[in-house]
N, C-alpha and C. Protein backbone atom coordinates (compact mmCIF):
# COMPACT_ATOMS: atom_id res chain seq x y z
N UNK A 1 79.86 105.40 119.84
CA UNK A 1 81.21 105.02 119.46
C UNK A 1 81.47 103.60 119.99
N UNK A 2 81.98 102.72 119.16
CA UNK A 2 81.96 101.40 119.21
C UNK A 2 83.71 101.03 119.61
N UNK A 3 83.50 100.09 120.76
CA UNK A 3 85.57 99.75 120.85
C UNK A 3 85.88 99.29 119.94
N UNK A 4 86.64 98.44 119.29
CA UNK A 4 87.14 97.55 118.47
C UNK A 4 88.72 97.55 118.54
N UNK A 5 88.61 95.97 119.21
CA UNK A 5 89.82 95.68 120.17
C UNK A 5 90.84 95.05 118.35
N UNK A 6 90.51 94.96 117.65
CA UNK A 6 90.99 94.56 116.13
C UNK A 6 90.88 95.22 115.02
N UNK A 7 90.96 96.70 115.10
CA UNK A 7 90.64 97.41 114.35
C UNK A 7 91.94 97.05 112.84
N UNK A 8 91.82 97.94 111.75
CA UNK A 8 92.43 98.03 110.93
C UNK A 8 93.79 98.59 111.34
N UNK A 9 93.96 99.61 111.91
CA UNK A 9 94.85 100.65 112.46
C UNK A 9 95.57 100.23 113.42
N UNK A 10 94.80 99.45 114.22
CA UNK A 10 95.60 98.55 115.44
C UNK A 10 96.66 97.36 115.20
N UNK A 11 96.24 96.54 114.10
CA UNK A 11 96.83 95.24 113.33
C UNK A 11 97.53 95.65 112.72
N UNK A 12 97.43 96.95 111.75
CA UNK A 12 98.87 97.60 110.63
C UNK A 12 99.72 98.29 111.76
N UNK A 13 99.45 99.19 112.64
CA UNK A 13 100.48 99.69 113.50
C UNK A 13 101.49 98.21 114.71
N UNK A 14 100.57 97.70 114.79
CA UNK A 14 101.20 95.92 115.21
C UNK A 14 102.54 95.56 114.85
N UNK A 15 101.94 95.45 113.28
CA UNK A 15 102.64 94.81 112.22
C UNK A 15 103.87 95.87 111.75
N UNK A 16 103.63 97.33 111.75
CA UNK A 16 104.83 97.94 111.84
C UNK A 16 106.05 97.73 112.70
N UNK A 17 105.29 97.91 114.23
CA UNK A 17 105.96 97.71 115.24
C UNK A 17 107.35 96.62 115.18
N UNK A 18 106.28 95.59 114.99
CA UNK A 18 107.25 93.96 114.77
C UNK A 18 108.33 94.41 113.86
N UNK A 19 107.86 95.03 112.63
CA UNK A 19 108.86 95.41 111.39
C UNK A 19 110.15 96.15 112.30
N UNK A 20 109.67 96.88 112.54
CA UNK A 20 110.62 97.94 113.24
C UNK A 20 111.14 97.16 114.53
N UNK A 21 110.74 96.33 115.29
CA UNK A 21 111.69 96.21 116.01
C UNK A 21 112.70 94.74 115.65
N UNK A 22 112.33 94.36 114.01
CA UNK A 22 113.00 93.48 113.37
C UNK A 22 114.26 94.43 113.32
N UNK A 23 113.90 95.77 112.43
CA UNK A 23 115.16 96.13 111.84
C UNK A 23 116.01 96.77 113.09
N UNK A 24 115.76 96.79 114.06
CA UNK A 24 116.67 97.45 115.38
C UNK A 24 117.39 96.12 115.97
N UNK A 25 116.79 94.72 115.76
CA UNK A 25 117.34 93.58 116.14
C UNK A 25 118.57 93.48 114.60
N UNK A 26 118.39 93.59 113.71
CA UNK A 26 119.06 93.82 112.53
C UNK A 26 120.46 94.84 112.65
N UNK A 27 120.04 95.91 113.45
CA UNK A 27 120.70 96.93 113.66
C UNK A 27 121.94 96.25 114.86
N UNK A 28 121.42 96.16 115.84
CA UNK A 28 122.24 95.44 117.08
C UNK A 28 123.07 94.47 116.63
N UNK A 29 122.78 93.50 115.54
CA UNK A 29 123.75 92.33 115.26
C UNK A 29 124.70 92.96 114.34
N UNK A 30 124.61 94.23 113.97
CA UNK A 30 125.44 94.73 112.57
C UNK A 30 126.31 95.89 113.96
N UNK A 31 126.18 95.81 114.66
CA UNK A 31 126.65 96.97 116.04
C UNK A 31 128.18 96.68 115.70
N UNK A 32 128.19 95.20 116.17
CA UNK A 32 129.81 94.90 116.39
C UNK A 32 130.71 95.13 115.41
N UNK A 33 130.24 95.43 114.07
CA UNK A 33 131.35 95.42 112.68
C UNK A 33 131.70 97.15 112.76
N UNK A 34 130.77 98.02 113.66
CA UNK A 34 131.59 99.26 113.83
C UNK A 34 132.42 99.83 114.60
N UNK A 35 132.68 101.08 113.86
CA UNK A 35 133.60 101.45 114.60
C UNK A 35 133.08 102.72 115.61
N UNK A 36 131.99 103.17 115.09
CA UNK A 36 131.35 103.52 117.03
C UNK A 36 130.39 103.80 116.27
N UNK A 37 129.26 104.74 117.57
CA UNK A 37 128.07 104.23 117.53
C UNK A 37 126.89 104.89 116.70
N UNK A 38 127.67 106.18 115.23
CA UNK A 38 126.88 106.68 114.46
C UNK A 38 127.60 106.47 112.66
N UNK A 39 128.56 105.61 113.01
CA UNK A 39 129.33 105.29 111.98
C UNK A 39 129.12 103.66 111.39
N UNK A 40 129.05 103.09 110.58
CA UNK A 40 128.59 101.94 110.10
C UNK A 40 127.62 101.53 110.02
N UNK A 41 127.69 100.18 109.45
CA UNK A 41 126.34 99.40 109.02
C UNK A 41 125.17 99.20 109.61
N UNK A 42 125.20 100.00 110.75
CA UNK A 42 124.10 99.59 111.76
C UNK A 42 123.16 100.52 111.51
N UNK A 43 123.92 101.94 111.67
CA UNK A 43 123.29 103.38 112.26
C UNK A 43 122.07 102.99 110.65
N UNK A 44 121.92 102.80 109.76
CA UNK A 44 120.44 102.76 108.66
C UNK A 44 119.07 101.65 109.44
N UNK A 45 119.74 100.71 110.01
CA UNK A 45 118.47 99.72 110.23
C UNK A 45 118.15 100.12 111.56
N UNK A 46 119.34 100.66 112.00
CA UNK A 46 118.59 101.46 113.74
C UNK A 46 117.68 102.69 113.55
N UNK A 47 118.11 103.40 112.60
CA UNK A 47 117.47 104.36 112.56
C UNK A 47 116.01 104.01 112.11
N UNK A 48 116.28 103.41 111.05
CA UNK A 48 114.59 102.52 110.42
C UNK A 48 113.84 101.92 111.35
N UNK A 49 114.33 101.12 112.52
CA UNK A 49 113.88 100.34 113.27
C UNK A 49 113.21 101.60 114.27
N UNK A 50 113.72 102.47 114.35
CA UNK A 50 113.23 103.52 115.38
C UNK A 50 111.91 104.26 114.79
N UNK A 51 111.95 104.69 113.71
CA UNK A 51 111.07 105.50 113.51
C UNK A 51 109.95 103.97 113.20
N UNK A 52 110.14 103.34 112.47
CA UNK A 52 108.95 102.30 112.29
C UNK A 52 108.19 102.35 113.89
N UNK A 53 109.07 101.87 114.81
CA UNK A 53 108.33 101.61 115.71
C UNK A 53 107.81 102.78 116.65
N UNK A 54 108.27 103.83 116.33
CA UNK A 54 107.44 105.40 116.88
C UNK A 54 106.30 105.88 116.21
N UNK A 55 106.30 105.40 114.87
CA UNK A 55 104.80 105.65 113.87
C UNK A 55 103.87 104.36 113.90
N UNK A 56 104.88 102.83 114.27
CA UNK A 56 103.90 101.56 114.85
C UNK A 56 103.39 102.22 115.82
N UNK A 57 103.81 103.12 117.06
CA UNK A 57 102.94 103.02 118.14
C UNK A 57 101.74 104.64 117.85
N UNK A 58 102.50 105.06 117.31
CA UNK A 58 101.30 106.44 116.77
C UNK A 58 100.19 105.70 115.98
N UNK A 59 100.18 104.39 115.70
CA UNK A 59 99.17 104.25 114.68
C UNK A 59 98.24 103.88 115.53
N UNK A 60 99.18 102.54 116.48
CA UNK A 60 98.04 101.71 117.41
C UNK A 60 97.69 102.27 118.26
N UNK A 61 98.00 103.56 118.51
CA UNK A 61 97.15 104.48 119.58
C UNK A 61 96.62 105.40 118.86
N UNK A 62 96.27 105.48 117.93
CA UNK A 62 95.56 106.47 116.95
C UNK A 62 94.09 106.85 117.37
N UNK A 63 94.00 107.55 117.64
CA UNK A 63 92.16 107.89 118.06
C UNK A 63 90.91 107.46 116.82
N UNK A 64 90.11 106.99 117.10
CA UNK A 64 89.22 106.96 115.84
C UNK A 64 88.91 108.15 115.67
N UNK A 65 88.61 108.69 114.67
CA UNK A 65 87.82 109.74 113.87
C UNK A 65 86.88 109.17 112.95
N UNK A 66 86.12 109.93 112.44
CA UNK A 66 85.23 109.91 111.64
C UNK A 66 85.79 109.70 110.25
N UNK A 67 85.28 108.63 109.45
CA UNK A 67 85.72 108.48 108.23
C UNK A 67 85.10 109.70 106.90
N UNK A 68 85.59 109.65 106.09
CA UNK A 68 85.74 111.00 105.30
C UNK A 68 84.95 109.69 103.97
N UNK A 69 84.23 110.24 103.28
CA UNK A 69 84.32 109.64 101.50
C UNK A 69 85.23 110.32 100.66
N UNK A 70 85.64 109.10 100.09
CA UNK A 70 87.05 109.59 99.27
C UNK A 70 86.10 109.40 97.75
N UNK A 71 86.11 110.65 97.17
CA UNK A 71 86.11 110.25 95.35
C UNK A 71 87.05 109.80 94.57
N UNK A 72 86.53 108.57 94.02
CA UNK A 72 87.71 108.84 92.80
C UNK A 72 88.00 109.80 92.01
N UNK A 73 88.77 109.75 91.14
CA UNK A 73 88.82 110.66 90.23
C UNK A 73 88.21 110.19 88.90
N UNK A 74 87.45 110.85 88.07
CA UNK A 74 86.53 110.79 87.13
C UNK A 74 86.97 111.55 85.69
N UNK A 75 86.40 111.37 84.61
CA UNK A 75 86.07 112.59 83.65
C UNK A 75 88.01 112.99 83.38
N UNK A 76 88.25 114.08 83.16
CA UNK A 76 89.18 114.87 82.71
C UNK A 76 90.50 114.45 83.53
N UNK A 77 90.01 114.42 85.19
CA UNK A 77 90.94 114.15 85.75
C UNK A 77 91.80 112.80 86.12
N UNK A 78 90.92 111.95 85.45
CA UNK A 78 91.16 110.63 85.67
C UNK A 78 92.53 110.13 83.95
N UNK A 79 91.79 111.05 82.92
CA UNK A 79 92.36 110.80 81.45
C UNK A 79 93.61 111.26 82.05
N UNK A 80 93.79 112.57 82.66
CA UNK A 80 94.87 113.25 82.71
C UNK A 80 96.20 112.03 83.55
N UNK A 81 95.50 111.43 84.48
CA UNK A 81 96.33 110.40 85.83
C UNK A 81 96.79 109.12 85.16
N UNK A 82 96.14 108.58 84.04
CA UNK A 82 95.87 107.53 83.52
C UNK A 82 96.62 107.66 82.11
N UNK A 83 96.87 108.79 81.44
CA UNK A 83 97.99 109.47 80.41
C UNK A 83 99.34 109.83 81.16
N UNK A 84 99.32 109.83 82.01
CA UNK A 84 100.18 110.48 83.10
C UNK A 84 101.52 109.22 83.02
N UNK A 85 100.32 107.84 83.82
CA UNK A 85 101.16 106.81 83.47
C UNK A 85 101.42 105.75 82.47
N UNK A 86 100.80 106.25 81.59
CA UNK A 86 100.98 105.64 80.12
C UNK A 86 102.50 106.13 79.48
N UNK A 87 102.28 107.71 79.61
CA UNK A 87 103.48 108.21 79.37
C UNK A 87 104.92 107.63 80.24
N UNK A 88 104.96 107.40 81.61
CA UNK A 88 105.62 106.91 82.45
C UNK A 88 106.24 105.94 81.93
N UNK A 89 105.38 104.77 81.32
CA UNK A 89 105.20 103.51 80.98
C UNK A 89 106.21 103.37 80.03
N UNK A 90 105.93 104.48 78.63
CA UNK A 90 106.78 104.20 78.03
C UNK A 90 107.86 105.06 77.54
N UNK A 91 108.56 105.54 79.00
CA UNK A 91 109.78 106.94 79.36
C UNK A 91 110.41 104.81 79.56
N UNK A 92 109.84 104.11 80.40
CA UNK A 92 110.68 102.88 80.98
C UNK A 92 111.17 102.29 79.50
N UNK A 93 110.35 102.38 78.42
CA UNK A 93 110.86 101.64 77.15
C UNK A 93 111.79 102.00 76.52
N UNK A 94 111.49 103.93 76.15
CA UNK A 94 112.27 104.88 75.34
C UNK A 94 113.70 104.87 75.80
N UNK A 95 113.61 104.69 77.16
CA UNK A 95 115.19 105.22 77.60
C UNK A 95 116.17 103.85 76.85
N UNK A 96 115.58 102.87 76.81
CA UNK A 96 116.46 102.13 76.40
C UNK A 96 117.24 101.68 74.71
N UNK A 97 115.97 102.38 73.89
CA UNK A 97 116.65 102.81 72.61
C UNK A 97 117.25 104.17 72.17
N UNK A 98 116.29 105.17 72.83
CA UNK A 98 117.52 106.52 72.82
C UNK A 98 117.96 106.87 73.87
N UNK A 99 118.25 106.52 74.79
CA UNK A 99 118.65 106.88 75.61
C UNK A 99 118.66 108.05 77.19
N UNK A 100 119.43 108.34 77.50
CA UNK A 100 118.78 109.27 78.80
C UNK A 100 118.14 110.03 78.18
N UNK A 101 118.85 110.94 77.70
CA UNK A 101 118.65 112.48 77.40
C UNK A 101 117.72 112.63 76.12
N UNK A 102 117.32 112.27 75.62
CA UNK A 102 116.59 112.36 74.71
C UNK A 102 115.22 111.67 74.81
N UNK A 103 115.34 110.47 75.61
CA UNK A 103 114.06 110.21 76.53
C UNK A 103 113.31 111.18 77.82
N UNK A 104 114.55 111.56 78.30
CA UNK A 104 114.03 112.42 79.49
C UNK A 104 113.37 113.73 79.14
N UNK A 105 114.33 114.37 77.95
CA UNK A 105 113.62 115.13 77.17
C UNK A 105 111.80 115.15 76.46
N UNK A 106 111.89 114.43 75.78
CA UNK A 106 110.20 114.28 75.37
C UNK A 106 109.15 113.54 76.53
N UNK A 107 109.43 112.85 77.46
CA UNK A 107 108.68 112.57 78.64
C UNK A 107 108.22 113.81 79.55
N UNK A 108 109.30 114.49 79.99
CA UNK A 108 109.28 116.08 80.43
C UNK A 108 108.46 116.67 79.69
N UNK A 109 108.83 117.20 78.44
CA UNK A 109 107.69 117.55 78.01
C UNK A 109 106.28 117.40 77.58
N UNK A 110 105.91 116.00 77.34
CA UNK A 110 104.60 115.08 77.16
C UNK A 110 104.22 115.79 78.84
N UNK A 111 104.98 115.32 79.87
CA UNK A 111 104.11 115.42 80.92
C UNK A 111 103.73 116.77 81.68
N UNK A 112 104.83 117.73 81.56
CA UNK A 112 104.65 119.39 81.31
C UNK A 112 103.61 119.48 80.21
N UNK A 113 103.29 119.30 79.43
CA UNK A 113 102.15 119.44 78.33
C UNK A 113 101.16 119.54 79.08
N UNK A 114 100.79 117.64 79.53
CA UNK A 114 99.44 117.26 80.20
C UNK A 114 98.80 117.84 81.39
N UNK A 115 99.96 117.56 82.10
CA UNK A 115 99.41 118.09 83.98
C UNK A 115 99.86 119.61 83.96
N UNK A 116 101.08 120.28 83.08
CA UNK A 116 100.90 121.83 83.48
C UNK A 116 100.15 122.72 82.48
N UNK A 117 99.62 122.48 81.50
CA UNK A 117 98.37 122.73 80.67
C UNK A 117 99.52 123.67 79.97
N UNK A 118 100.59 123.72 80.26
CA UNK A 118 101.26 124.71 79.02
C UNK A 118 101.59 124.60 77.49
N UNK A 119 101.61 125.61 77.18
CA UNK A 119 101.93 125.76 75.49
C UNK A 119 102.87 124.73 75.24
N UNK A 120 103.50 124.16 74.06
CA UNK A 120 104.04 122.93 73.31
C UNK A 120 105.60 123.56 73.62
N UNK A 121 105.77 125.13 73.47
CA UNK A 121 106.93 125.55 73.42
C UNK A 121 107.41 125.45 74.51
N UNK A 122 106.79 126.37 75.44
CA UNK A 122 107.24 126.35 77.16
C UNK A 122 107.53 124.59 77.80
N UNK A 123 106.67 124.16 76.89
CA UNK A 123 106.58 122.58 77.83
C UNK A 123 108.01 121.81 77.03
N UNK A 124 108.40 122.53 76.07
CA UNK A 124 109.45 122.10 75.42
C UNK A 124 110.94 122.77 76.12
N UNK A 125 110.93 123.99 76.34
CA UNK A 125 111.38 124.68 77.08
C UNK A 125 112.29 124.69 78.33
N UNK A 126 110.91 124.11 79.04
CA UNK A 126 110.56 123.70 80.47
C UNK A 126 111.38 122.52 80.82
N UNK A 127 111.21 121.35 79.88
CA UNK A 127 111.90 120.41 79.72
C UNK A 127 113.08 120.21 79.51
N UNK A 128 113.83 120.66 78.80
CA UNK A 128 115.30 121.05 78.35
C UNK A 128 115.91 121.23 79.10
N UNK A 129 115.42 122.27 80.40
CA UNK A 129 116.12 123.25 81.47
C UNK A 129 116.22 121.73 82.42
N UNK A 130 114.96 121.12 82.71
CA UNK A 130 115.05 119.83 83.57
C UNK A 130 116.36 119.12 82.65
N UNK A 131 115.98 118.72 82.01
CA UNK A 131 117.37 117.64 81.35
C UNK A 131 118.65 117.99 81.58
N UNK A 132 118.75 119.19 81.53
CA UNK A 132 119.72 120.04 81.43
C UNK A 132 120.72 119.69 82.91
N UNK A 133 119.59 119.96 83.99
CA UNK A 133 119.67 120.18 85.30
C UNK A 133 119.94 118.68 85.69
N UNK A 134 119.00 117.96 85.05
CA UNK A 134 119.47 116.54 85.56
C UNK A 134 120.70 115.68 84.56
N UNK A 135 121.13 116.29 83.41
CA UNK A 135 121.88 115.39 83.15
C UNK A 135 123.28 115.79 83.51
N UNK A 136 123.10 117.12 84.37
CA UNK A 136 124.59 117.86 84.64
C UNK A 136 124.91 117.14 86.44
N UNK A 137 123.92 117.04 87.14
CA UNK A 137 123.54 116.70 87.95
C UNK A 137 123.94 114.83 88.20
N UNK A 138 123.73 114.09 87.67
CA UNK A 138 123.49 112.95 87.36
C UNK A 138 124.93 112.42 86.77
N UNK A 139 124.71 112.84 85.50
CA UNK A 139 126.30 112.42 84.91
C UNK A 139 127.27 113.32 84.98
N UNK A 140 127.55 114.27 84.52
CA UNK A 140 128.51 114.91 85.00
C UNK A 140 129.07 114.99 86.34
N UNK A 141 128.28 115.71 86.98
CA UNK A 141 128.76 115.79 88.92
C UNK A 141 128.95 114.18 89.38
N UNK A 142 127.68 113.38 89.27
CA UNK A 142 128.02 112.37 90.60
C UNK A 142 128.60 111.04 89.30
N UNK A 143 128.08 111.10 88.24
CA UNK A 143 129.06 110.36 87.18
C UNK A 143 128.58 108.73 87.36
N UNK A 144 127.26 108.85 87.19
CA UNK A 144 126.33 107.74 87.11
C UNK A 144 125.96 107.36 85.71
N UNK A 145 126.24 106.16 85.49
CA UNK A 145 126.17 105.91 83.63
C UNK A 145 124.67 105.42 83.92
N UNK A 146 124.08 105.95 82.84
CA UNK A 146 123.05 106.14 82.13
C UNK A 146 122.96 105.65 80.95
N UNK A 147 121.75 104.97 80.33
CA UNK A 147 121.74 104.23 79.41
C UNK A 147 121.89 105.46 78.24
N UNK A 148 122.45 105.28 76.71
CA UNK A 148 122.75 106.14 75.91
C UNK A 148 122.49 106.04 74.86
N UNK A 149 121.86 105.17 74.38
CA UNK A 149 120.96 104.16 73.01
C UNK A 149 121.82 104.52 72.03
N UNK A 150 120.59 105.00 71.21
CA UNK A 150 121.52 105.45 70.28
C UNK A 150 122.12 106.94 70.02
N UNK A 151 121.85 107.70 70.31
CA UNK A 151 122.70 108.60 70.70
C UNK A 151 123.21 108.89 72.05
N UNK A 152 124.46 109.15 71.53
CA UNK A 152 125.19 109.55 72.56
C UNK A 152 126.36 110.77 72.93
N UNK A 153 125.65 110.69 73.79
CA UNK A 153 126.21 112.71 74.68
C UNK A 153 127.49 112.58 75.99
């Protein structure tokens, strides 16, 4: 077993660290605009600043282990990852001529199709209930506008 005072793990947990104790210096200058000490603008970059720098120091004290070979993915599973985000690709286009719900709709199901190997119906199904769930969820309850192309619900 070899030291290595510059490892990979040592320099990224470093470089967290610094991050994190940027956003706690971030945090401290935003202190004074509250009104105490779990309320306002601070308590997000303190909190960020904390955990960065508790997983910076879990990294740079990280034990070596033994490295693993990673496979790519190949063959069937690779078409499937690679359709996956093709479809993704163009849920970003669709939404903007038809809109949420009718984009979210056939993406759901394209991708219920691919990765859950189900029937056309169920994956049609399947999908609906999601839309359903998210457009009641989304617009209705928290009342977030959503693009609506050309139809509109």
């Amino acid at each position: 077993m070899t030291f290595k005072l510059f490892s990979e793990k040592k320099i990224s947990g470093f470089i967290v660290i610094l991050l994190g104790l940027l956003s706690l210096h971030e945090g401290k200058t935003l202190y004074p605009y509250s009104k105490n000490l779990l309320t306002g603008d601070h308590v997000f970059p303190g909190l960020i600043g904390i955990l960065l720098v508790v997983f910076g120091l879990a990294l740079f004290f990280e034990r070596k282990t033994e490295e693993k070979k990673v496979d790519l993915p190949t063959g069937k599973t690779l078409l499937i990852l690679v359709s996956s985000i093709v479809i993704l690709f163009f849920y970003c286009l669709l939404i903007l001529f038809t809109g949420y719900v009718v984009s979210t709709l056939i993406t759901a199901a394209c991708l219920i199709k691919l990765i859950g190997k189900y029937r056309w119906i169920n994956s049609i199904l399947i999908a609906g209930i999601v839309t359903c769930v998210f457009y009641l969820l989304f617009i209705v309850f928290l009342k977030i506008p959503f693009p609506s192309g050309f139809f509109t619900f």
